[in-house]
Protein backbone atom coordinates (compact mmCIF):
# COMPACT_ATOMS: atom_id res chain seq x y z
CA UNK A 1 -26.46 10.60 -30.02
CA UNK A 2 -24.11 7.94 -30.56
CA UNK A 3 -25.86 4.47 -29.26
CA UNK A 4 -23.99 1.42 -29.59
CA UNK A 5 -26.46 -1.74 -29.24
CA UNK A 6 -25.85 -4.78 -27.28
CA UNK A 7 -23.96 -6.95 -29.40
CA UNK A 8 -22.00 -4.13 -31.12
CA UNK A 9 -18.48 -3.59 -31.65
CA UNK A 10 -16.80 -0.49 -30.44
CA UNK A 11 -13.38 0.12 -30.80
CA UNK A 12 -11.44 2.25 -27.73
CA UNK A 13 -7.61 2.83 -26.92
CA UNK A 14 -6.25 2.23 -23.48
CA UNK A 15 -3.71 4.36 -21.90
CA UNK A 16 -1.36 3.13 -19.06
CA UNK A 17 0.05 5.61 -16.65
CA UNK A 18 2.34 5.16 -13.61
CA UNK A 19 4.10 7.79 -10.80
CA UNK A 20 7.79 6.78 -9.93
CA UNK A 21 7.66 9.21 -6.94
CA UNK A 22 4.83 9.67 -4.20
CA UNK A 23 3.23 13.36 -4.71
CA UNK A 24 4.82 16.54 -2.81
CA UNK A 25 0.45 17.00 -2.15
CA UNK A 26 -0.53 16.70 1.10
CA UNK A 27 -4.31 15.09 1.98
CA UNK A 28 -6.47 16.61 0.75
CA UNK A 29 -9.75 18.66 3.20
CA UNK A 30 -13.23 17.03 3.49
CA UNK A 31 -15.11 18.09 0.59
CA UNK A 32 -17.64 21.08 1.00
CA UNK A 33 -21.45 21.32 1.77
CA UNK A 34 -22.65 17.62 3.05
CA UNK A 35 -20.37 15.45 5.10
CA UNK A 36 -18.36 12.91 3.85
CA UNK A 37 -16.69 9.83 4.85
CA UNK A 38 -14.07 7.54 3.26
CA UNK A 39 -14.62 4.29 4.68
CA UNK A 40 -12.80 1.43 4.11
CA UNK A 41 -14.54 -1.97 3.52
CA UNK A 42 -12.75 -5.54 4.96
CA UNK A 43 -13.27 -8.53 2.96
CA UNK A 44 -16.52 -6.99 1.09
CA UNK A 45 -19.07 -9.40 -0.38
CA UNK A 46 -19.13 -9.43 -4.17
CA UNK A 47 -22.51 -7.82 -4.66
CA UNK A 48 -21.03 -4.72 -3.09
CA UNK A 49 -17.75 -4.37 -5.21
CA UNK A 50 -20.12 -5.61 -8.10
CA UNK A 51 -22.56 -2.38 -7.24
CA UNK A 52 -20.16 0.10 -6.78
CA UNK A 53 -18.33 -1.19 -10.07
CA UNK A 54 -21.98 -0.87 -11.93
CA UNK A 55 -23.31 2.54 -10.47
CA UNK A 56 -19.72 3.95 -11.80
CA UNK A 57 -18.94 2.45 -14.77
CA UNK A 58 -22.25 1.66 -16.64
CA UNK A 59 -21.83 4.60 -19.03
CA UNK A 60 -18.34 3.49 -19.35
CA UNK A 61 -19.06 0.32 -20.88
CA UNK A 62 -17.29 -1.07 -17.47
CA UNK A 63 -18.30 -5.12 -18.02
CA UNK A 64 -14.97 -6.82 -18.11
CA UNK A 65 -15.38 -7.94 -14.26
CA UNK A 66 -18.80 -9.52 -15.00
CA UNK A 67 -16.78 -11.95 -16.99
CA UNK A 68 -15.02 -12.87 -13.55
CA UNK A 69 -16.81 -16.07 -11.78
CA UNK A 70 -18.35 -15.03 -8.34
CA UNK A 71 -15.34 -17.40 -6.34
CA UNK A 72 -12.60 -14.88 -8.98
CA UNK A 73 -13.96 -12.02 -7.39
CA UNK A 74 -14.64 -12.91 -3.84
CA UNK A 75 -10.97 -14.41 -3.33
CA UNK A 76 -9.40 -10.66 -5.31
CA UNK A 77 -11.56 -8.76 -2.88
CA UNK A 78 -10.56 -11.18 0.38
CA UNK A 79 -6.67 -10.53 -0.18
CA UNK A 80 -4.52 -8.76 2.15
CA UNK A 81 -3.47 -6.94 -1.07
CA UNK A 82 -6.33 -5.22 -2.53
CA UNK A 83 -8.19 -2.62 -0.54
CA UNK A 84 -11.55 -1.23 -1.84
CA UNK A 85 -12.72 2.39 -0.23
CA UNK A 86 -16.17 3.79 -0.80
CA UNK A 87 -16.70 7.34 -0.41
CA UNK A 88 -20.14 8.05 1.32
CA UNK A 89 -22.13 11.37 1.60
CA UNK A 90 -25.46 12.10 1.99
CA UNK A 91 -26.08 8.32 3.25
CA UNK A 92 -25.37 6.73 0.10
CA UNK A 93 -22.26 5.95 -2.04
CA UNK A 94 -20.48 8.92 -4.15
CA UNK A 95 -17.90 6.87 -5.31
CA UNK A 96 -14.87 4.35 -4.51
CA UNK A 97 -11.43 3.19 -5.60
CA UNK A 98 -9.80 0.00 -5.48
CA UNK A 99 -6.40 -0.33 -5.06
CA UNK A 100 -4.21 -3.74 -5.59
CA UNK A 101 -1.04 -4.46 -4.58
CA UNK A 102 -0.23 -7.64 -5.32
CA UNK A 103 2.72 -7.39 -6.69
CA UNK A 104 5.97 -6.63 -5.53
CA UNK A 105 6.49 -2.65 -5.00
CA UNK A 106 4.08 -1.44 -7.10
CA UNK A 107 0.61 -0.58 -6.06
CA UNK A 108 -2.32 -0.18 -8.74
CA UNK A 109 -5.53 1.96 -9.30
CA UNK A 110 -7.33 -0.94 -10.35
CA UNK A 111 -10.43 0.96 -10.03
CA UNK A 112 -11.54 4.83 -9.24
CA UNK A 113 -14.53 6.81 -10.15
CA UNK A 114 -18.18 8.52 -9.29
CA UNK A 115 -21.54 7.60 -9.41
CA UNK A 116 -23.20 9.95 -12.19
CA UNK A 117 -24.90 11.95 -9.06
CA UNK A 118 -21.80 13.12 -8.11
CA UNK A 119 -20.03 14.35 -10.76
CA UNK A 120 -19.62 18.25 -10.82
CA UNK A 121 -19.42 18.55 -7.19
CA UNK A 122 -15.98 18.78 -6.69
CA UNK A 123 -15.40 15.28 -5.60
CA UNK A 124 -13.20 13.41 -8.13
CA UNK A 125 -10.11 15.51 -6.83
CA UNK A 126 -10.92 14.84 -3.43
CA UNK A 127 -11.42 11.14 -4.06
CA UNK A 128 -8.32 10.67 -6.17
CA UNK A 129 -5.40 12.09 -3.59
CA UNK A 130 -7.16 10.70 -0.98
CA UNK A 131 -6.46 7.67 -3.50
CA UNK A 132 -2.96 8.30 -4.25
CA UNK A 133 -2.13 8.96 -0.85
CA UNK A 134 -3.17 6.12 0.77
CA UNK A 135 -1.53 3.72 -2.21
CA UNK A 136 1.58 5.71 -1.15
CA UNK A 137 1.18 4.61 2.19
CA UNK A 138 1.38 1.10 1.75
CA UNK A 139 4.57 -0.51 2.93
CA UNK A 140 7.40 -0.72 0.11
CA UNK A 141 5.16 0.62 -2.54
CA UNK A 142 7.72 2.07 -5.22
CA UNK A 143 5.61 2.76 -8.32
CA UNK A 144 1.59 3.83 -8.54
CA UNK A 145 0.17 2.45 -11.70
CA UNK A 146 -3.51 3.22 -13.46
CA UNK A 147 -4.93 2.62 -16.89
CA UNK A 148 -7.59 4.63 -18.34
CA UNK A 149 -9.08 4.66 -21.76
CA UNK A 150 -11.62 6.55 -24.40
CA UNK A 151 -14.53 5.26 -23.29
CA UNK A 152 -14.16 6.43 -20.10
CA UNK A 153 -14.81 9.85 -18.92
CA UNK A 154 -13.49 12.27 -20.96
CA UNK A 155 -11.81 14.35 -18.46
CA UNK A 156 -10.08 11.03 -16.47
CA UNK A 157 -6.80 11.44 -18.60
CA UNK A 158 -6.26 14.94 -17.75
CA UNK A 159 -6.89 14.31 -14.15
CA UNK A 160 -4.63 11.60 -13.59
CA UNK A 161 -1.85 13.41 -15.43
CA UNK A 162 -2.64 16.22 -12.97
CA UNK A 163 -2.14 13.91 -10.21
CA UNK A 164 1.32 13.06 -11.36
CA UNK A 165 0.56 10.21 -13.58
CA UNK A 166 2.74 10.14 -16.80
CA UNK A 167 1.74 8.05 -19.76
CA UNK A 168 3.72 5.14 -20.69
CA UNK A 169 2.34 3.10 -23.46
CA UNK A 170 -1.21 2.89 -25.11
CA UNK A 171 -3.47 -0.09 -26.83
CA UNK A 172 -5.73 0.27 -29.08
CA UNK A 173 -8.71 -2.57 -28.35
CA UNK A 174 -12.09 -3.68 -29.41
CA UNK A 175 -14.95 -4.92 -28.09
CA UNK A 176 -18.69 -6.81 -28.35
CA UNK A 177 -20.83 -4.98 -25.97
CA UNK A 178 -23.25 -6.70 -23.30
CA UNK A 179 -25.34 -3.80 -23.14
CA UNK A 180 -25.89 -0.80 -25.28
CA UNK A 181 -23.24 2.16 -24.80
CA UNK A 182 -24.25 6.13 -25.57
CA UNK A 183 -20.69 6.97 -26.80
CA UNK A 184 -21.95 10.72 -26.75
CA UNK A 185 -23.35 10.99 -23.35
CA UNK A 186 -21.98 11.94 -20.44
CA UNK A 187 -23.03 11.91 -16.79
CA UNK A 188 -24.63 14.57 -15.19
């Protein structure tokens, strides 16, 4: 076990991706066993986003958005140009994306993952066409863009790249953690 403690410095590198061309995939079935349902949610309150963004990306060291004041995030999550989906089964949240297309022809995966429950059940590939797609489907979209990085899951890269994503640059970053981080675990 790896444990980072609150307060600790890790060090991770960043890798930016982007697809020039919308996918020759087509949308993708319902996922087996339970069903699902990709719902989209208009003008969601704060806590929500803040939830989703939590359950996901705790063992990820996801924080930076905590930095965000409350008024930051409410007016992001109000605009015509982002557009957070939450993908429901079994009654409670699986997982969610955010996408954000504020600027001009290019829409971005600000955000995209599972809950630890969920992981393993087939629902990441499901989740990110279903993703892609719809980014595609916003009006004079010309580029997809999505940044992942080391501390995330370790099999993120590979599925974006499967998706179509190409690499086009990485950072290498540190950071002082707000909570301990288990660089050696991964969700069930």
């Amino acid at each position: 076990m790896s444990l980072t403690p609150a307060g600790g410095e890790i060090s991770y590198t960043v890798t930016w991706l982007e697809m020039t061309k919308r996918p020759s995939f087509g949308w993708p079935h319902q996922p087996v066993g339970a069903p699902s349902a990709l719902l989209k949610a208009d003008t969601p309150p704060v806590w929500f986003f803040l939830g989703l963004y939590d359950a996901v990306g705790r063992d990820y060291a996801w924080e930076d958005m905590h930095d965000r004041s409350e008024e930051e995030l409410a007016e992001w999550l109000a605009s015509d140009n982002t557009s957070l989906y939450t993908l429901m089964r079994q009654g409670w949240p699986h997982g969610f994306f955010m996408l954000d297309h504020r600027k001009p022809g290019i829409c971005d995966l600000a955000y995209f993952g599972l809950v630890p429950q969920a992981i393993g059940r087939g629902l990441g590939r499901f989740l990110l066409e279903s993703a892609v797609l719809t980014g595609w489907d916003i009006p004079g979209v010309e580029k997809m863009t999505v940044n992942t990085n080391t501390l995330d899951h370790p099999r993120a890269l590979g599925l974006y790249q499967r998706m179509g994503f190409e690499a086009v640059r990485r950072t290498d970053h540190t950071r002082v953690l707000k909570r301990a981080h288990d660089a050696g675990r991964i969700p069930d």
